[in-house]
N, C-alpha and C. Protein backbone atom coordinates (compact mmCIF):
# COMPACT_ATOMS: atom_id res chain seq x y z
N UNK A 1 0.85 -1.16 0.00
CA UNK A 1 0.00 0.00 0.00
C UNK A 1 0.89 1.23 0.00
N UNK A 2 0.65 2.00 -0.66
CA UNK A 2 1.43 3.32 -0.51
C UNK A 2 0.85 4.39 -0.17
N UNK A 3 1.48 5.47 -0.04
CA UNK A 3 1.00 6.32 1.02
C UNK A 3 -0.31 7.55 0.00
N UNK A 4 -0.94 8.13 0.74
CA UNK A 4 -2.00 8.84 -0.46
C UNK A 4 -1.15 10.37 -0.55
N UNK A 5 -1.93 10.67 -1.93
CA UNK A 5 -1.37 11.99 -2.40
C UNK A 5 -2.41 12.97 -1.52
N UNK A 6 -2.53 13.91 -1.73
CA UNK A 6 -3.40 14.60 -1.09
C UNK A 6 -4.23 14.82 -1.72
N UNK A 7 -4.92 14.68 -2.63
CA UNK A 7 -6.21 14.41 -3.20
C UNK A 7 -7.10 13.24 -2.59
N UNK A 8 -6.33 12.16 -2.07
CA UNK A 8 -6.87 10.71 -2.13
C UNK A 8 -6.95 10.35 -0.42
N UNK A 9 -7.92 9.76 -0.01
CA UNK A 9 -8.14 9.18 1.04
C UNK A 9 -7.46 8.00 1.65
N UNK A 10 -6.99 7.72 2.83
CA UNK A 10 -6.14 6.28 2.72
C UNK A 10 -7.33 5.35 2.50
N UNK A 11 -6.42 3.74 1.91
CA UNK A 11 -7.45 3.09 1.70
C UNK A 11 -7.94 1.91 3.08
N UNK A 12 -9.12 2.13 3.28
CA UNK A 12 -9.16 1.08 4.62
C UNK A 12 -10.00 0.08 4.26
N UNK A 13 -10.07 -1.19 5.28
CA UNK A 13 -10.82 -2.05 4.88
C UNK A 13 -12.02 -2.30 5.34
N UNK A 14 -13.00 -1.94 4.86
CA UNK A 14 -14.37 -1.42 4.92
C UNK A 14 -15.09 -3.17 5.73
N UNK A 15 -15.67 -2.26 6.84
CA UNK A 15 -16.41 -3.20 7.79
C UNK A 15 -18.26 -3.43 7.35
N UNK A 16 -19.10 -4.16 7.83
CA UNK A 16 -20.12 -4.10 7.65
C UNK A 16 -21.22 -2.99 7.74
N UNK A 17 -19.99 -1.96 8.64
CA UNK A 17 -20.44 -0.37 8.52
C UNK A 17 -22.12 -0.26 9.62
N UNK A 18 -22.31 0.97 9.25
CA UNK A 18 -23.62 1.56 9.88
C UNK A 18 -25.18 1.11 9.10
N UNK A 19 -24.57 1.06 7.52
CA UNK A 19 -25.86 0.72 6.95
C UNK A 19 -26.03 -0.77 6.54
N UNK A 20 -25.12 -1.62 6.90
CA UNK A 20 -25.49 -2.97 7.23
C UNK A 20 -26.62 -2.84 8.91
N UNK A 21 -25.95 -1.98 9.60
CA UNK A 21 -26.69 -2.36 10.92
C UNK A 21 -28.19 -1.92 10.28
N UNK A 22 -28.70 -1.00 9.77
CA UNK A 22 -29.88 -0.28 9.58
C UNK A 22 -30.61 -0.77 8.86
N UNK A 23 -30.41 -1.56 8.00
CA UNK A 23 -30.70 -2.41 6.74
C UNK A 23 -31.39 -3.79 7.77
N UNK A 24 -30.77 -4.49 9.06
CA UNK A 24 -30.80 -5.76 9.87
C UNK A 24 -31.81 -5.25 10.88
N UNK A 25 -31.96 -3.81 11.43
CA UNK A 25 -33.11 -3.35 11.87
C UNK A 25 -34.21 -3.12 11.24
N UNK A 26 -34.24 -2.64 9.99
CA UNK A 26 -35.34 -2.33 9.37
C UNK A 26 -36.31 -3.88 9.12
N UNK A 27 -35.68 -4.83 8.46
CA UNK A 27 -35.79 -6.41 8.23
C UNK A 27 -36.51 -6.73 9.22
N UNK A 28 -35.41 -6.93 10.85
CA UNK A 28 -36.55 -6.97 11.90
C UNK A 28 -37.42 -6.85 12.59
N UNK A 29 -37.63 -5.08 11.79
CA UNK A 29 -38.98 -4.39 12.40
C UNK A 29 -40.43 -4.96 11.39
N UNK A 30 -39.92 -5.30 10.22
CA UNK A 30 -40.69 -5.48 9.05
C UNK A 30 -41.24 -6.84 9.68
N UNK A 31 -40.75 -7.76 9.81
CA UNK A 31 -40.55 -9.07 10.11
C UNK A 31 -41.74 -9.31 11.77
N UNK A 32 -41.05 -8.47 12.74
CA UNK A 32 -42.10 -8.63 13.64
C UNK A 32 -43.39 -8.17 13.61
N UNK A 33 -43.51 -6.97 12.71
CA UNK A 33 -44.96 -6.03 12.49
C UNK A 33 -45.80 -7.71 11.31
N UNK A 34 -45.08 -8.13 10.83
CA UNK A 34 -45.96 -9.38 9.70
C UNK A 34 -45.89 -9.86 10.58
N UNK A 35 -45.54 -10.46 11.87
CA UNK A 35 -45.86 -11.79 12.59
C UNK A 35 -46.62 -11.45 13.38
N UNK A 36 -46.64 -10.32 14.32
CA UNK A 36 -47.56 -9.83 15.05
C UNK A 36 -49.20 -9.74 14.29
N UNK A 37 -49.36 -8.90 12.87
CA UNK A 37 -49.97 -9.02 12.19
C UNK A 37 -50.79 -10.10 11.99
N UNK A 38 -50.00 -11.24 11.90
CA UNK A 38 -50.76 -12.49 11.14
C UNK A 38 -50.90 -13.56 12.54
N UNK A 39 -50.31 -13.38 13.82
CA UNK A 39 -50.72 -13.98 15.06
C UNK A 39 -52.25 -13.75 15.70
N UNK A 40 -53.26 -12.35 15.38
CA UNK A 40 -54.49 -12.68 16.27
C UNK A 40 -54.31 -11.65 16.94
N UNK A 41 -53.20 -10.68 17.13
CA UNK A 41 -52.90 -10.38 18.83
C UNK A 41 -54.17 -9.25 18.60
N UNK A 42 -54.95 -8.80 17.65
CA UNK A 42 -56.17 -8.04 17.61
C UNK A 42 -56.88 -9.23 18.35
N UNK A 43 -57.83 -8.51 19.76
CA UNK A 43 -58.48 -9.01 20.06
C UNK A 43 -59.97 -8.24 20.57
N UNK A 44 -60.91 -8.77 20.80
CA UNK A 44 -62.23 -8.19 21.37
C UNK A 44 -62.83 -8.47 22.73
N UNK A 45 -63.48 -7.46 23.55
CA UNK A 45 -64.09 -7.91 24.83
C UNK A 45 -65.38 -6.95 24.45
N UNK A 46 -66.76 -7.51 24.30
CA UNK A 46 -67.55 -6.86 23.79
C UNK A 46 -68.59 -8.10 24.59
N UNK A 47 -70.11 -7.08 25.05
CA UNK A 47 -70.48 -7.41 25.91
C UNK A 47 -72.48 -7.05 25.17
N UNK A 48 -73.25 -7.92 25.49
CA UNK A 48 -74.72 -8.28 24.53
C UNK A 48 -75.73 -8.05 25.39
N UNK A 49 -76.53 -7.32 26.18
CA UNK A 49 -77.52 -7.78 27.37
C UNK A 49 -78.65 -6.64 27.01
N UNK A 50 -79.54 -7.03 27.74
CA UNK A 50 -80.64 -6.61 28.05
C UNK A 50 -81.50 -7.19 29.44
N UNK A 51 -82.44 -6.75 29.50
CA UNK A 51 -83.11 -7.18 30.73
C UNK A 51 -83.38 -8.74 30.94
N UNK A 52 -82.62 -9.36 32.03
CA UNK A 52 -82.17 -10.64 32.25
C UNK A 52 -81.20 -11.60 31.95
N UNK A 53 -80.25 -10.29 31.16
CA UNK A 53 -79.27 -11.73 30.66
C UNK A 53 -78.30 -10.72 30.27
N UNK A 54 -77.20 -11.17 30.65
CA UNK A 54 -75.71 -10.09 30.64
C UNK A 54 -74.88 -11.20 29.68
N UNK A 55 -74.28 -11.28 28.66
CA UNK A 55 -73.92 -11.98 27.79
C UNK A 55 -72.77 -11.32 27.73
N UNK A 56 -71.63 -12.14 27.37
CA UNK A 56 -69.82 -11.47 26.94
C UNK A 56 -68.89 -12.51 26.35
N UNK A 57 -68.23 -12.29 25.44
CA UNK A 57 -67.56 -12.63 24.69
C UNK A 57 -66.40 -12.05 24.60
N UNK A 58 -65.09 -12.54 24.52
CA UNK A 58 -63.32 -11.89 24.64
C UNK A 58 -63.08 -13.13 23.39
N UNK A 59 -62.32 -12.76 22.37
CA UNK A 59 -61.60 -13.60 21.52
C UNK A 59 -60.91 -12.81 20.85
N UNK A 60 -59.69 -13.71 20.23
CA UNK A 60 -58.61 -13.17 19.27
C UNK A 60 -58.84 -13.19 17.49
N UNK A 61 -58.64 -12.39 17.03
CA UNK A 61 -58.79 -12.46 15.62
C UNK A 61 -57.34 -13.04 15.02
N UNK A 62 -58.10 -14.50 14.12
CA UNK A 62 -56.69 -15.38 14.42
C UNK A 62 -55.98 -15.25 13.07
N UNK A 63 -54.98 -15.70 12.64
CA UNK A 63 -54.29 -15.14 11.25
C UNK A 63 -55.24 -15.78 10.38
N UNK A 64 -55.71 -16.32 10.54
CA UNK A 64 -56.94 -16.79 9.50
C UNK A 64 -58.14 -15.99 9.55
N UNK A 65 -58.86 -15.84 8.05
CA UNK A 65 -59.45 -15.23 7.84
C UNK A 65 -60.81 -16.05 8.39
N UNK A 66 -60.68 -17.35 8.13
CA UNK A 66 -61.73 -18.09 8.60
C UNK A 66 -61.81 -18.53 10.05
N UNK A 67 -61.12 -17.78 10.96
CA UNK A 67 -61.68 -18.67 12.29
C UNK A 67 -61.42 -17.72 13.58
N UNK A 68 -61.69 -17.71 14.51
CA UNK A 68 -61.75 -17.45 15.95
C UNK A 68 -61.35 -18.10 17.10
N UNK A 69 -59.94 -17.38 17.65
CA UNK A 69 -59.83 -18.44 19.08
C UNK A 69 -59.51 -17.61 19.94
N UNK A 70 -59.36 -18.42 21.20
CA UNK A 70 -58.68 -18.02 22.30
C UNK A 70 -60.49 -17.49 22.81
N UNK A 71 -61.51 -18.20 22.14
CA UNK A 71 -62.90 -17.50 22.76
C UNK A 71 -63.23 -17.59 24.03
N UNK A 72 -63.68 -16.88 24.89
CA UNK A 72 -64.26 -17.14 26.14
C UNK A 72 -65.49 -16.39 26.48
N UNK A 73 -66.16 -17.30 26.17
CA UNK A 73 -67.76 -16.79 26.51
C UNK A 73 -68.12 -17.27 27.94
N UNK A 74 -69.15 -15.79 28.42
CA UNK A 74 -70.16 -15.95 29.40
C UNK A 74 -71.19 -15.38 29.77
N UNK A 75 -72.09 -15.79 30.67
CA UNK A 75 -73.48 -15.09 30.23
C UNK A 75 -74.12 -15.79 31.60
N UNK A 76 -74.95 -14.53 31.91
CA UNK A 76 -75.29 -14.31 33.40
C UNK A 76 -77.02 -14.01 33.43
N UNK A 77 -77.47 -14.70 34.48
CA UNK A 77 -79.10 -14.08 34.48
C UNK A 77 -79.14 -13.20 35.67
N UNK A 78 -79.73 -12.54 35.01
CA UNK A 78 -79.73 -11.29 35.93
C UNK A 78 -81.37 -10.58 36.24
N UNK A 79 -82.52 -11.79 36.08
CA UNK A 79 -83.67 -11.35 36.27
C UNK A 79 -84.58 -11.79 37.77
N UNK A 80 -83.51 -12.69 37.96
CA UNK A 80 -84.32 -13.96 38.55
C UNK A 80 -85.43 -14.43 38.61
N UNK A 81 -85.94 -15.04 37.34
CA UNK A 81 -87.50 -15.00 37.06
C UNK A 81 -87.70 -16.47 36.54
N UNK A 82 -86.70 -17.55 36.72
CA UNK A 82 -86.95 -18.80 36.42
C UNK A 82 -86.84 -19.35 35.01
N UNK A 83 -86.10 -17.81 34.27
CA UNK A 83 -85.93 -18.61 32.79
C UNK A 83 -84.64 -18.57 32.64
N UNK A 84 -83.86 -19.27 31.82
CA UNK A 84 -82.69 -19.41 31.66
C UNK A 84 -82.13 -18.82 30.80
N UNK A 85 -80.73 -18.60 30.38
CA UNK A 85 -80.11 -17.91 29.59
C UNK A 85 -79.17 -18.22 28.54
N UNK A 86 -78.87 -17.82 27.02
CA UNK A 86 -78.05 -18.12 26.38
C UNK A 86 -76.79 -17.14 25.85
N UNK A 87 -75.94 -17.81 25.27
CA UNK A 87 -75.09 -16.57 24.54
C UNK A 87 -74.41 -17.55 23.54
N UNK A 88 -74.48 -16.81 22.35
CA UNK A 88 -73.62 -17.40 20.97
C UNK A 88 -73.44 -15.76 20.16
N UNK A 89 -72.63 -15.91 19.34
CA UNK A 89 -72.09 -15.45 18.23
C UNK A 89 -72.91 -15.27 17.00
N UNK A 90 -72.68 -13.80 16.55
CA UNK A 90 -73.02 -13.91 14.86
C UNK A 90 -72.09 -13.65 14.89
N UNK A 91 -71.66 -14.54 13.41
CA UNK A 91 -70.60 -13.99 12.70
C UNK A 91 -70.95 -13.83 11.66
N UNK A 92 -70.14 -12.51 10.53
CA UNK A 92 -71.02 -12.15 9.75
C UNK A 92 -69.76 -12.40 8.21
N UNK A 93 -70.60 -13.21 7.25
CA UNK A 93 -69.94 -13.41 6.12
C UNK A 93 -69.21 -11.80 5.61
N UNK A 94 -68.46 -12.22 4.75
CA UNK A 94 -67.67 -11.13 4.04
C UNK A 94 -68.70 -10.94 3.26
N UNK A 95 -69.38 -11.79 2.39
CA UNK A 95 -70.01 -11.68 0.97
C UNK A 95 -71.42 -11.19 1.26
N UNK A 96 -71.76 -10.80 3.00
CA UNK A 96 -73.12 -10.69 3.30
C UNK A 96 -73.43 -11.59 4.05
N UNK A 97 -74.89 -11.14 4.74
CA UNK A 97 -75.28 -12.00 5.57
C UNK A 97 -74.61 -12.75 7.09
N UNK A 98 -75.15 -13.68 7.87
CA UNK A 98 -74.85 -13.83 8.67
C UNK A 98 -74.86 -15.40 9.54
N UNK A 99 -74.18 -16.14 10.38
CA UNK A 99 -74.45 -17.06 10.91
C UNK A 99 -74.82 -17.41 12.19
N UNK A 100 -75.53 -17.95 13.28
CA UNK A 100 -75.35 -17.73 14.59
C UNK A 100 -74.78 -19.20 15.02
N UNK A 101 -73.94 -19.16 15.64
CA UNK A 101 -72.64 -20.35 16.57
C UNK A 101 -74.50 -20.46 17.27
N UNK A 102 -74.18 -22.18 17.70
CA UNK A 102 -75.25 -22.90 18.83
C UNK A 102 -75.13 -22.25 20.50
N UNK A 103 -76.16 -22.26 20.92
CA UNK A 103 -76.13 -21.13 22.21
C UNK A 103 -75.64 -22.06 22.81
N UNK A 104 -75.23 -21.27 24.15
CA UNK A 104 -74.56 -22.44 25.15
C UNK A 104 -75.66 -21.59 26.18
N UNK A 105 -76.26 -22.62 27.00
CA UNK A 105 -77.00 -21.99 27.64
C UNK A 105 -76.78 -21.97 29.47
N UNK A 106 -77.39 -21.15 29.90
CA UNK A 106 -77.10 -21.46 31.37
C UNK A 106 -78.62 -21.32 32.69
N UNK A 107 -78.55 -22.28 33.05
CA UNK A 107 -79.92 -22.74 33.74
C UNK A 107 -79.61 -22.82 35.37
N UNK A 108 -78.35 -21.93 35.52
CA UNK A 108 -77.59 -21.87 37.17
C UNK A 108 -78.52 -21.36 38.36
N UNK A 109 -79.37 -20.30 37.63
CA UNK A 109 -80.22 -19.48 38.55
C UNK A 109 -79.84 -18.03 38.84
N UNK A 110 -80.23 -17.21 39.69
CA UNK A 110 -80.46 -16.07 39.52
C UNK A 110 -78.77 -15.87 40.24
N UNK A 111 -78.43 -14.70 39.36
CA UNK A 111 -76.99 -13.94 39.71
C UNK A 111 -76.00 -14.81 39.19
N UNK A 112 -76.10 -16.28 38.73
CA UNK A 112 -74.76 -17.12 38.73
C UNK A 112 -74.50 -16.94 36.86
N UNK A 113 -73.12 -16.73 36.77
CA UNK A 113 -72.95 -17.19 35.58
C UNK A 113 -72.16 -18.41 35.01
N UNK A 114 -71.96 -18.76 33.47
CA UNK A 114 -71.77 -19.50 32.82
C UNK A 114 -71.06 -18.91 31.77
N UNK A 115 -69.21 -20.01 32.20
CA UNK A 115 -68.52 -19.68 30.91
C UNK A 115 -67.81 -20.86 30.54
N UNK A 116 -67.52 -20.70 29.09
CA UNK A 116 -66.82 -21.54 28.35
C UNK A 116 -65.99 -20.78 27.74
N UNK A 117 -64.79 -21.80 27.36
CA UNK A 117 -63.77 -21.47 25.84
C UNK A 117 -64.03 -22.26 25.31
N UNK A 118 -63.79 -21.68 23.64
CA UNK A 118 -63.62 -22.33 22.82
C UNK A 118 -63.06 -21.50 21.82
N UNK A 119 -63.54 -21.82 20.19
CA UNK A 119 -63.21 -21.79 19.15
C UNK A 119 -63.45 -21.53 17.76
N UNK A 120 -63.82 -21.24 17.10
CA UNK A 120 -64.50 -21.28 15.60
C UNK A 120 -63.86 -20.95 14.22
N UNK A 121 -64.37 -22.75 13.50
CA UNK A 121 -63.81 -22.23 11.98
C UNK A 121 -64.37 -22.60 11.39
N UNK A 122 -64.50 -21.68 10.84
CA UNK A 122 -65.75 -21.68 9.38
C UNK A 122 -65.29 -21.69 8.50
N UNK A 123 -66.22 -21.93 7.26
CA UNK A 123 -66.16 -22.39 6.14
C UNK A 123 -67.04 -20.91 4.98
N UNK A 124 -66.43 -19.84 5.75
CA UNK A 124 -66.17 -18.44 5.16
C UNK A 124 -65.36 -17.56 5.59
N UNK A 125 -65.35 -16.32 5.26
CA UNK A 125 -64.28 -15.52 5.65
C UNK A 125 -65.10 -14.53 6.42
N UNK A 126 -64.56 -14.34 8.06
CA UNK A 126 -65.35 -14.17 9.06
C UNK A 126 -65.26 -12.15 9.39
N UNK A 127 -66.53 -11.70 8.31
CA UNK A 127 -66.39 -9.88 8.58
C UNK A 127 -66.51 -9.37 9.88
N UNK A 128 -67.18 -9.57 10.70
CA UNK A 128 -67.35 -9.18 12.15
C UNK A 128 -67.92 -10.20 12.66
N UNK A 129 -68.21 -9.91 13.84
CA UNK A 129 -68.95 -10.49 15.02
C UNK A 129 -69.99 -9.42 16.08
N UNK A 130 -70.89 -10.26 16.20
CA UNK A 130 -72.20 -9.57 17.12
C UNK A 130 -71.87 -10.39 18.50
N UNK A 131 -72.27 -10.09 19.97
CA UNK A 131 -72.47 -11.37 20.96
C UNK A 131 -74.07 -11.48 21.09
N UNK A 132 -75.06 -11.96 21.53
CA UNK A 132 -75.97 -11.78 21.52
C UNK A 132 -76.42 -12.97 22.44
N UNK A 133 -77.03 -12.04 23.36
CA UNK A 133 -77.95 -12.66 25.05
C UNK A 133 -79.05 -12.70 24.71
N UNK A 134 -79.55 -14.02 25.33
CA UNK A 134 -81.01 -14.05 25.57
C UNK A 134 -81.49 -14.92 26.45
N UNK A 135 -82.75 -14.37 26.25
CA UNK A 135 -83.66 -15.13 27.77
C UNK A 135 -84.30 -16.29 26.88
N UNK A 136 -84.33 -17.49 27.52
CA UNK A 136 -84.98 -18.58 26.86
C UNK A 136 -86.44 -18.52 27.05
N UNK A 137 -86.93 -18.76 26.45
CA UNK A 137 -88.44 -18.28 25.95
C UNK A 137 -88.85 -16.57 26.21
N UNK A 138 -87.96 -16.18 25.80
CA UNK A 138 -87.69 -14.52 25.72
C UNK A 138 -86.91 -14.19 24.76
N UNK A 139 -86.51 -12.79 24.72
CA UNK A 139 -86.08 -12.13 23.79
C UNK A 139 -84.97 -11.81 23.67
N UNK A 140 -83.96 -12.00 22.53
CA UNK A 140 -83.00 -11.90 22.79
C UNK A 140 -82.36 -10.06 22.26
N UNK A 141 -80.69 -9.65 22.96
CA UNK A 141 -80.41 -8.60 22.56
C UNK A 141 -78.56 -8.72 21.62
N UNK A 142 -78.62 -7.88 21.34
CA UNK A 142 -77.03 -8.20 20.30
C UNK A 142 -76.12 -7.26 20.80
N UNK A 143 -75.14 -7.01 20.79
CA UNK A 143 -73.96 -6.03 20.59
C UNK A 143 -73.91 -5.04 19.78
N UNK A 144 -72.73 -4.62 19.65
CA UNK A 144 -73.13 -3.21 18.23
C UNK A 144 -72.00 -4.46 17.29
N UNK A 145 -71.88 -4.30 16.08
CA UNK A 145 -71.17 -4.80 15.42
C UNK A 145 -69.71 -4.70 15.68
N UNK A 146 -68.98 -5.89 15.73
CA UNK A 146 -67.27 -5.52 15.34
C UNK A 146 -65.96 -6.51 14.27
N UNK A 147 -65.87 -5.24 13.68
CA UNK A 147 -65.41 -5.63 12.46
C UNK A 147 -63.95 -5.92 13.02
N UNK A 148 -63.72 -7.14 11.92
CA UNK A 148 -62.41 -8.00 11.26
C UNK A 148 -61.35 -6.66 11.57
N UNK A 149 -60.09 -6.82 12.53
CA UNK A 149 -59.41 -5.53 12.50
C UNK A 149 -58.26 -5.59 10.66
């Protein structure tokens, strides 16, 4: 190597530098925002009632377009009048329209509630969800809508 003129810079031997590091951050920020993304971690706690029946639903919106987990439903009578109570799901097609999940019902008595987990996969692509309480041989009430994040 010889020495530089004064025009010329010495020559060194160039390391992976600053914009290798920035280039390995950017990748990893990209990288966790798609996994986070496509994990569910959007989730809902949205709650259905009316007079006699307190209904609630918490689930994750899962990387699939078709399904629902991490659900935990429950649903409370709150009339004490000897009728029992349900809570299920609409879920509402992309293309329109709507489905309701089978009620799970609860026949505990006055003040007690009833919960389950579970799950759902369907055989569409799932636009929102309603929760929706009701009194058995009564009337039932819904949620406000919530859309697919």
């Amino acid at each position: 190597m010889t020495a530089p003129t004064a025009n010329q810079r010495p020559r060194t031997r160039r390391g992976p530098g600053i914009n290798w590091v920035r280039r390995v951050t950017v990748v990893v920020a990209v990288t966790f925002a798609a996994i986070m993304g496509l994990s569910g971690v959007a989730s809902a706690d949205v709650i259905g009632e009316g007079p006699g029946v307190r209904a609630r639903a918490d689930w994750n919106w899962s990387g699939s377009p078709y399904s629902l987990t991490n659900i935990q439903l429950g649903v409370r009578d709150t009339a004490c009048d000897g009728h029992g109570v349900t809570v299920q799901l609409r879920l509402f097609y992309q293309s329109g329209g709507s489905w309701l999940t089978d009620p799970r019902e609860n026949h505990n008595g006055c003040g007690n509630a009833a919960n389950w987990d579970t799950y759902y996969n369907a055989n569409f692509i799932i636009a929102g969800v309603k929760v929706v309480g009701c009194v058995i041989d009564g009337p039932c009430y819904e949620s406000a809508y919530h859309p697919r994040p």
